[in-house]
Protein backbone atom coordinates (compact mmCIF):
# COMPACT_ATOMS: atom_id res chain seq x y z
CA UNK A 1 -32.71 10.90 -9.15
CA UNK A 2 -31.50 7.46 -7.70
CA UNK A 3 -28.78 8.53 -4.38
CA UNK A 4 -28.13 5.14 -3.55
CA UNK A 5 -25.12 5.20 -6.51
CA UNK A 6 -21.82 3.48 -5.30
CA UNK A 7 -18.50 3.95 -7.13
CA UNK A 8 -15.49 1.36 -6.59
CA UNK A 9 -12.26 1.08 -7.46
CA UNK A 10 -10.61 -2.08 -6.00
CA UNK A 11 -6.73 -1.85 -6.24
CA UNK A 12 -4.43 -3.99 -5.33
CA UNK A 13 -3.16 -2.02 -2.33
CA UNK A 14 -6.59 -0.09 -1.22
CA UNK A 15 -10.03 0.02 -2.70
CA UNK A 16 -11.58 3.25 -3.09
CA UNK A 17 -15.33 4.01 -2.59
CA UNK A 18 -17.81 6.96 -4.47
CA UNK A 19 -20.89 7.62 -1.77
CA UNK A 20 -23.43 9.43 -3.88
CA UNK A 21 -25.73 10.04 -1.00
CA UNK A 22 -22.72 11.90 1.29
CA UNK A 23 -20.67 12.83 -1.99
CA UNK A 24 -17.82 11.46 -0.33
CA UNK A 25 -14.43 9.32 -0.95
CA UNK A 26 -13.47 6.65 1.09
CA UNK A 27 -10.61 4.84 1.16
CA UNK A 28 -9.10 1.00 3.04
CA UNK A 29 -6.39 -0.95 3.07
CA UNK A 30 -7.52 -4.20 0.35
CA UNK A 31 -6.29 -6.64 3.37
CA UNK A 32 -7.88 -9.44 4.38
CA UNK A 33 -6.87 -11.18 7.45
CA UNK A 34 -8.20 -14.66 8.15
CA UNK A 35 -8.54 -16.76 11.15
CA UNK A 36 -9.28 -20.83 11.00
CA UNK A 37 -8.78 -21.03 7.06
CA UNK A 38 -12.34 -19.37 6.40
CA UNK A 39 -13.61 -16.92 9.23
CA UNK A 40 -12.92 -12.98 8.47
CA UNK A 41 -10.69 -11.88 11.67
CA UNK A 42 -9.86 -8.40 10.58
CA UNK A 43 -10.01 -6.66 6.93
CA UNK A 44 -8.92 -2.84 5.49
CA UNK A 45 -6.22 -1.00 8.01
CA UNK A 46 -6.63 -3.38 10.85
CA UNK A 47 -6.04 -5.98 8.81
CA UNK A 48 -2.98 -4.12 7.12
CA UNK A 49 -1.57 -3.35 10.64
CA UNK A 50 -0.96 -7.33 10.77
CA UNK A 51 0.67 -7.59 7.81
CA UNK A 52 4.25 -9.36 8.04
CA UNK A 53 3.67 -8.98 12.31
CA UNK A 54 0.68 -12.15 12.71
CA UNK A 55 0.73 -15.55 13.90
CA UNK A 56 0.93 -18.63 12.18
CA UNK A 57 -2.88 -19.10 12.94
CA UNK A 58 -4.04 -15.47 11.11
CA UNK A 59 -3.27 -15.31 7.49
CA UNK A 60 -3.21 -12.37 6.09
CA UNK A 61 -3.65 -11.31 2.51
CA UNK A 62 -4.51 -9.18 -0.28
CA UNK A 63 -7.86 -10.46 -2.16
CA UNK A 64 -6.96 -8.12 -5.31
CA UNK A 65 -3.90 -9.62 -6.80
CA UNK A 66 -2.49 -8.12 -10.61
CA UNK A 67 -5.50 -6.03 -11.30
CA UNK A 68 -7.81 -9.01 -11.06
CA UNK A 69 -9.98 -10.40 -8.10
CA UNK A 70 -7.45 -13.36 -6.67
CA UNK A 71 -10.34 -14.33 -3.59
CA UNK A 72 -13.62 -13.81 -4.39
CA UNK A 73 -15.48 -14.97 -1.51
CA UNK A 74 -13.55 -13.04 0.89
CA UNK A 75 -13.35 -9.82 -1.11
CA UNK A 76 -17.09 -9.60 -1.65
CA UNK A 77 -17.94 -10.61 2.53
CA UNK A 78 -15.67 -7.58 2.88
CA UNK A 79 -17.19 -5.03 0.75
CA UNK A 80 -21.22 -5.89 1.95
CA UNK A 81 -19.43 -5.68 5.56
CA UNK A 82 -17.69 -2.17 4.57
CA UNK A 83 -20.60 -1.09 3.32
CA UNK A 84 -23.38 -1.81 5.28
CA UNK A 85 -21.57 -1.84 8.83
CA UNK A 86 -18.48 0.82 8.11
CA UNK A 87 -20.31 3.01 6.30
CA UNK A 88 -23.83 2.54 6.98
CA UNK A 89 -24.49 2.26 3.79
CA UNK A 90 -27.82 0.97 2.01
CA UNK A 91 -26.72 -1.18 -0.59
CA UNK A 92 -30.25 -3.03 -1.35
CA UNK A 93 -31.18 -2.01 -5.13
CA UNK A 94 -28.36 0.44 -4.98
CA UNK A 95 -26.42 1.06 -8.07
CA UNK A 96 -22.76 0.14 -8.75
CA UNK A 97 -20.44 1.55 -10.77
CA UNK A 98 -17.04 -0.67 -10.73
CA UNK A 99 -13.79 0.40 -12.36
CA UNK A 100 -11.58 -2.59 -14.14
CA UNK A 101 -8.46 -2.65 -16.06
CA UNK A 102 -8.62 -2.74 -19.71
CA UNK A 103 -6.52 -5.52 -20.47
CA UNK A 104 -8.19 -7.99 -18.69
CA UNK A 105 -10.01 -11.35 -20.02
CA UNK A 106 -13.93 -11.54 -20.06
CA UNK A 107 -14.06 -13.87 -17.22
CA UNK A 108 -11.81 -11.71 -15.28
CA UNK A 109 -14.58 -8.83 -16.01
CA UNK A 110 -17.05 -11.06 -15.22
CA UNK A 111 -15.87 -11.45 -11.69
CA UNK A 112 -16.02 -7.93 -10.74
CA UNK A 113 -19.30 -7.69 -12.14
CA UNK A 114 -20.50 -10.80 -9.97
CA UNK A 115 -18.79 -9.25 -6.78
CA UNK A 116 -21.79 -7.15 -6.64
CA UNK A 117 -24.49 -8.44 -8.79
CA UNK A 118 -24.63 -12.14 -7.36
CA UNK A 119 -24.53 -10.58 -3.60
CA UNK A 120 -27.18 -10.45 -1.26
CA UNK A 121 -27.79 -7.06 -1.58
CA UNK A 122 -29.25 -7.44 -4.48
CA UNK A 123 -28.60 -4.48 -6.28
CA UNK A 124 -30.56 -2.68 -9.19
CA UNK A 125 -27.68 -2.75 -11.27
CA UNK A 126 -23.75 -2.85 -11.87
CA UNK A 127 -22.29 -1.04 -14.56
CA UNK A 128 -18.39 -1.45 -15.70
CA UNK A 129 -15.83 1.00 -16.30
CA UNK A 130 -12.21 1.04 -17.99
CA UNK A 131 -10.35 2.37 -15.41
CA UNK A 132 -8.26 4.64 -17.60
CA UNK A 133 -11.40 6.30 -18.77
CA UNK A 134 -12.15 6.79 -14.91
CA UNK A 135 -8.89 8.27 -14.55
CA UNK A 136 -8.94 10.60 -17.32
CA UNK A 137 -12.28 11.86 -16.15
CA UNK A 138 -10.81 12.28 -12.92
CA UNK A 139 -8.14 14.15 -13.75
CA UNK A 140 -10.80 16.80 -15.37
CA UNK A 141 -10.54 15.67 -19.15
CA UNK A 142 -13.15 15.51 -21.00
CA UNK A 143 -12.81 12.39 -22.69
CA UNK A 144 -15.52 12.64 -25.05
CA UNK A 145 -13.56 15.26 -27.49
CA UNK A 146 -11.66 13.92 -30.38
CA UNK A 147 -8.41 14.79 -28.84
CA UNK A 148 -5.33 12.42 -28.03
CA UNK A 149 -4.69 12.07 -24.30
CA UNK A 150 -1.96 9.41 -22.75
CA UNK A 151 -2.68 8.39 -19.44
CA UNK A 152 -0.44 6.39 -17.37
CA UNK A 153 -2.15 4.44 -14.31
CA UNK A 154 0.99 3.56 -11.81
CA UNK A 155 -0.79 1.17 -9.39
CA UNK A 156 0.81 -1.61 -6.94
CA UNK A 157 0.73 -4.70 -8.70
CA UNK A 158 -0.26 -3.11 -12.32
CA UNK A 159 0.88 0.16 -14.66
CA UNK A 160 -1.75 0.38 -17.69
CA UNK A 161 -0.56 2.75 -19.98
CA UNK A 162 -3.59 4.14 -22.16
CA UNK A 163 -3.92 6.48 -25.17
CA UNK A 164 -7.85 8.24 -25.14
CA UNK A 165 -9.71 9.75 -28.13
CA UNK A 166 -14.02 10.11 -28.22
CA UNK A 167 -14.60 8.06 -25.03
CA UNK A 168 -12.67 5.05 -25.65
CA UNK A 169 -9.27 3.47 -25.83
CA UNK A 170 -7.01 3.87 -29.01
CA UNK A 171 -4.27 2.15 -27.38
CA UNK A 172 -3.53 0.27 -24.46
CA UNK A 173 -0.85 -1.46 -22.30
CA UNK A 174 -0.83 -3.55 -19.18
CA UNK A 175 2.43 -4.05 -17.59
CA UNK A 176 1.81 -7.21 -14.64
CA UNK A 177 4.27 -5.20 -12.39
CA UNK A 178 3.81 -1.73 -10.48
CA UNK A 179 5.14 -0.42 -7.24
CA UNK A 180 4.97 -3.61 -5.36
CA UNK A 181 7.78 -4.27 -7.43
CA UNK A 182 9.99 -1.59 -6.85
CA UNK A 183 9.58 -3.07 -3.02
CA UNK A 184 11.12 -6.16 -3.91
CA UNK A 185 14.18 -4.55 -5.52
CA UNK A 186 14.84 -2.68 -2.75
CA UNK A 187 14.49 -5.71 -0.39
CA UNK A 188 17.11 -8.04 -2.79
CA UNK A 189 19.60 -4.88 -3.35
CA UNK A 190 19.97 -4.35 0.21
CA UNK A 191 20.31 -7.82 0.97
CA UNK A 192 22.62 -8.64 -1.55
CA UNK A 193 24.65 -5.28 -0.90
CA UNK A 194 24.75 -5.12 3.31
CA UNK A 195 23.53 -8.69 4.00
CA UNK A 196 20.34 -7.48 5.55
CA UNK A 197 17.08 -9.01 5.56
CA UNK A 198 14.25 -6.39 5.58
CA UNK A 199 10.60 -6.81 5.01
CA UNK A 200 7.90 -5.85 2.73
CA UNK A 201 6.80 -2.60 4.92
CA UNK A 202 9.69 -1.46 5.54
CA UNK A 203 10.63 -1.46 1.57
CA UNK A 204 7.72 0.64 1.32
CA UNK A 205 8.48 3.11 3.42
CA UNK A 206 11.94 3.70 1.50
CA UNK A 207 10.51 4.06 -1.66
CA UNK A 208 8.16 6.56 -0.56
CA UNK A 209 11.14 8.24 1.63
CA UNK A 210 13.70 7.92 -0.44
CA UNK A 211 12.36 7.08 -4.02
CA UNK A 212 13.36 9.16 -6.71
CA UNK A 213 13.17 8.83 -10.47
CA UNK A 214 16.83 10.79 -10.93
CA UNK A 215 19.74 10.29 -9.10
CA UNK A 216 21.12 12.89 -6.89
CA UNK A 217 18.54 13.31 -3.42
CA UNK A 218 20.77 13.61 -0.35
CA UNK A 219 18.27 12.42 2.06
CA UNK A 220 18.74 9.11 4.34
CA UNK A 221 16.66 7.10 6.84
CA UNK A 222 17.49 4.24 9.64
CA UNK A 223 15.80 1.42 9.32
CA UNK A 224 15.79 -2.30 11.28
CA UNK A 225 16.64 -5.83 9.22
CA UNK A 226 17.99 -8.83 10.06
CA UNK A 227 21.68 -9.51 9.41
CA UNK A 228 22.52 -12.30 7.61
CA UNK A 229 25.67 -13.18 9.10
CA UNK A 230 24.90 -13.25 12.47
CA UNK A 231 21.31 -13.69 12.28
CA UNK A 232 20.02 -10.44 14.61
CA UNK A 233 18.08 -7.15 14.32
CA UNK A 234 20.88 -4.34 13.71
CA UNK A 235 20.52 -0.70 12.78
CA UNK A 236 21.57 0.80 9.61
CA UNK A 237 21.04 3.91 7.54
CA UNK A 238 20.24 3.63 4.13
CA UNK A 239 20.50 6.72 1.37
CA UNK A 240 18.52 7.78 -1.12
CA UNK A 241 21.28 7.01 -3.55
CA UNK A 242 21.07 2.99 -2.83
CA UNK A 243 17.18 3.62 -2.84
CA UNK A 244 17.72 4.83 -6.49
CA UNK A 245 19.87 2.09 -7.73
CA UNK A 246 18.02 -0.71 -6.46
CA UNK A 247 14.49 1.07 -8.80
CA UNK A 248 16.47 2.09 -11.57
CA UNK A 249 16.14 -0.81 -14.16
CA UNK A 250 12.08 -0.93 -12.74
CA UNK A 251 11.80 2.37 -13.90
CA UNK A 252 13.72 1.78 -17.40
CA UNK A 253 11.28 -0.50 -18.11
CA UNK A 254 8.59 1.69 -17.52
CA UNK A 255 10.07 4.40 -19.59
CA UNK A 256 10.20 1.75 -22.60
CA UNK A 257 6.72 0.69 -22.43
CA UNK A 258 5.82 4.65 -22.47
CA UNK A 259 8.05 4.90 -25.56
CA UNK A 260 7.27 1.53 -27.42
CA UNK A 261 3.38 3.16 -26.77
CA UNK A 262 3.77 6.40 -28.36
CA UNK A 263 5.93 4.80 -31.10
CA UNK A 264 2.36 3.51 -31.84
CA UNK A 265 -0.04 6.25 -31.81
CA UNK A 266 -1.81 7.92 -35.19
CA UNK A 267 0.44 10.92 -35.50
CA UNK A 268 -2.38 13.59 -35.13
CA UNK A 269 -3.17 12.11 -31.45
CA UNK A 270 0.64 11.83 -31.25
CA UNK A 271 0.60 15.86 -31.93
CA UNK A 272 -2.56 16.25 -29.07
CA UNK A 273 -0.40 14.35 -26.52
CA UNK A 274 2.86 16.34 -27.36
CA UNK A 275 0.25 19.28 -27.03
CA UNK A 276 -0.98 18.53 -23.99
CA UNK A 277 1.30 16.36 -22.10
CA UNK A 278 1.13 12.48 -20.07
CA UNK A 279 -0.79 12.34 -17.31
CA UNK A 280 0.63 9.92 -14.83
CA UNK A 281 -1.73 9.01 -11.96
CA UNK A 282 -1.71 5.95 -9.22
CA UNK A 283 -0.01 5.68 -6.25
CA UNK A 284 2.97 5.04 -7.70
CA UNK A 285 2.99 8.06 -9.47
CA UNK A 286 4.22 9.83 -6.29
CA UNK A 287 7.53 8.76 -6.46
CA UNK A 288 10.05 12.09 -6.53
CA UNK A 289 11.10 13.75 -9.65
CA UNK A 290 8.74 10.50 -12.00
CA UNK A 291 7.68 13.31 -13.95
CA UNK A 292 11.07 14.38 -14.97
CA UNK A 293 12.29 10.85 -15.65
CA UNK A 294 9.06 10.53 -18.35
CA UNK A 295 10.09 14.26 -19.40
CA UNK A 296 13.87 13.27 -20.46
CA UNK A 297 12.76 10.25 -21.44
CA UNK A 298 10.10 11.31 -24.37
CA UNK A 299 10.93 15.31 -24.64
CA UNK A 300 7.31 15.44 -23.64
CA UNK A 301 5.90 17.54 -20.11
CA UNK A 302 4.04 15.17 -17.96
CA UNK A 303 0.74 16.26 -15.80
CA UNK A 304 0.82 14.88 -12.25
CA UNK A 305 -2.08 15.70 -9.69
CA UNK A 306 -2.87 16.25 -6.07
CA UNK A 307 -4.52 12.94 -4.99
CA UNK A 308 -3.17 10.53 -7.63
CA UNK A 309 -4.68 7.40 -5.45
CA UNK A 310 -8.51 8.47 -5.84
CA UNK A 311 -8.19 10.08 -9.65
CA UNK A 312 -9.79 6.52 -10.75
CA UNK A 313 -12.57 6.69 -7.96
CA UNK A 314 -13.19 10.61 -8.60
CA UNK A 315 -14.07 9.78 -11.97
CA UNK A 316 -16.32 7.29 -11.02
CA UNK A 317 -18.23 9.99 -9.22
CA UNK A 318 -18.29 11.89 -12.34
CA UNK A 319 -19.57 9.70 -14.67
CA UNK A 320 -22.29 8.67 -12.13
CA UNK A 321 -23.14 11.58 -11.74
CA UNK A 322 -23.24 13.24 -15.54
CA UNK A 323 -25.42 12.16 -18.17
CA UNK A 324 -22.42 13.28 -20.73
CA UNK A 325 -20.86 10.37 -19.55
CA UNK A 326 -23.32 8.13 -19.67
CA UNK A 327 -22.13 6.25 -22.81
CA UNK A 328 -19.02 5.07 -21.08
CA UNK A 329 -20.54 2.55 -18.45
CA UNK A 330 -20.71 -0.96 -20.17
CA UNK A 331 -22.09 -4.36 -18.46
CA UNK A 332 -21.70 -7.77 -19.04
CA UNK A 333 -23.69 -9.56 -21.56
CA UNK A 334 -27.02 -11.02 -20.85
CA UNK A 335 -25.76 -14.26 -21.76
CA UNK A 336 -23.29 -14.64 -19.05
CA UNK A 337 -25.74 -14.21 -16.63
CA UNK A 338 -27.16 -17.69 -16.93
């Protein structure tokens, strides 16, 4: 049996690698940082460490942009360079198994494939795999019955929002917006609210704080922007109440793409989903008290798990690694390899 078997799931905000050989999950910061318009300075944490703090001459930025590769070149230098140098990994006629959204073009499909097949690693083979289909695997369902399962994917720049029967997708939704998103509301509420200017990481760190998918947490933080008025760094503490009502129309519209899917679905995988409950996974899933908001929202319990970042790349792991899976793979077609 073939140990040189890679799993990847490239997010927006981290990519997520499978390491057959060690049986282990890694995970980096999907940052790029680049120095003289085309040399690598920095890429994963250290690169994310410069983020919204580098010069004019390093440009920093993420090569995974709306569930789809945005800089190809740089995104596939970094991964041979992860690989092979961070991880000492031997990628020569290795195997890859790459998770993509399901909503994506064929071209857009085609590029992921290419990350890996067109390198100079040249690998035996790369294999495709919808990413909810990873994610229900990861969570430990076995996706192969004929049984309804919703699973909600809550990622940075996407949320794909996937009903599951015999190993492939009944229905499926991809929302262009995801976390990131919720940053920027919190950055224009509290500028149009206190006339403070704060950045991107600082957002983040609020949302993760202080997010909360019902009102009522009590909890506050101090954090550093820019006033407007007067143009300096001040001081100011910010509640979880604001936090709340700068998310609150990103998560309405979250809770109506749930709704407007399960309007949708066959009644007899409606009744297995009522039975069994949505599972929401991605890193935005870890917002406080989500699981409640879906819960009041569609009189339905929702599933959360422990590490909702690597359920996409755990299932990966699975389904290279079990033949009962085997059918769920897919590659591009030999005619787009001309």
């Amino acid at each position: 049996m073939n140990n040189n078997i890679y799993g990847i799931d490239l997010g927006t905000c981290n990519f997520k690698v499978f390491c057959k050989a060690s049986g282990k999950i890694f995970s980096e910061k999907n940052t790029i940082a680049v120095i003289n318009k085309n040399q690598i300075y920095a890429y994963g944490d250290d690169a994310y460490a410069m983020y919204e703090k580098a010069p004019e001459t390093i440009h920093v930025s993420f090569p995974v942009s709306t569930g789809v590769i945005a800089d190809y070149n740089f995104l596939q230098t970094m991964m041979l360079d992860y690989l092979e140098t961070k991880l000492k990994c031997k990628t020569k006629n290795a195997e890859f198994l790459v998770a993509v959204p399901t909503d994506i073009t064929d071209v857009e499909k085609r590029a992921f494939f290419e990350l890996f097949y067109k390198s100079k690693s040249h690998p035996k083979s790369v294999m495709l795999c919808e990413k909810p289909l990873a994610d229900a695997v990861g969570l430990g369902i076995d996706v192969n019955e004929p049984t309804g399962v919703m699973v909600v994917d809550m990622g940075a720049d996407t949320i794909e929002i996937s009903v599951i029967s015999l190993g492939g997708l009944v229905l499926s939704d991809l929302m262009h917006f995801g976390s990131n998103r919720l940053d920027e509301s919190i950055i224009s509420h509290i500028r149009r609210e206190f006339n403070l200017v704060i950045g991107k990481k600082t957002a983040k760190s609020l949302k993760e704080e202080l997010g909360c998918g019902l009102p009522g947490r009590k909890e506050k933080m101090t954090i550093v922007g820019l006033d407007v008025v007067s143009g300096l760094p001040v001081e100011r503490e910010i509640s979880a109440e604001i936090v709340y009502e700068a998310i609150k129309s990103n998560l309405e519209s979250i809770c109506t793409s749930i709704k407007m899917i399960l309007e949708k679905t066959p009644p007899e995988l409606a009744k297995d989903i009522i039975h069994a409950g949505i599972y929401i996974t991605g890193g935005g899933s870890k917002i406080m008290d989500l699981d409640k908001l879906f819960t009041k929202i569609t009189n339905i319990k929702v599933n959360t798990c422990e590490n909702p970042e690597e359920s996409a790349v755990l299932g990966l792991s699975m389904i290279a690694t079990d033949s009962k899976y085997q059918r769920l793979p897919f590659t591009v077609k030999s005619s787009t390899l001309k």
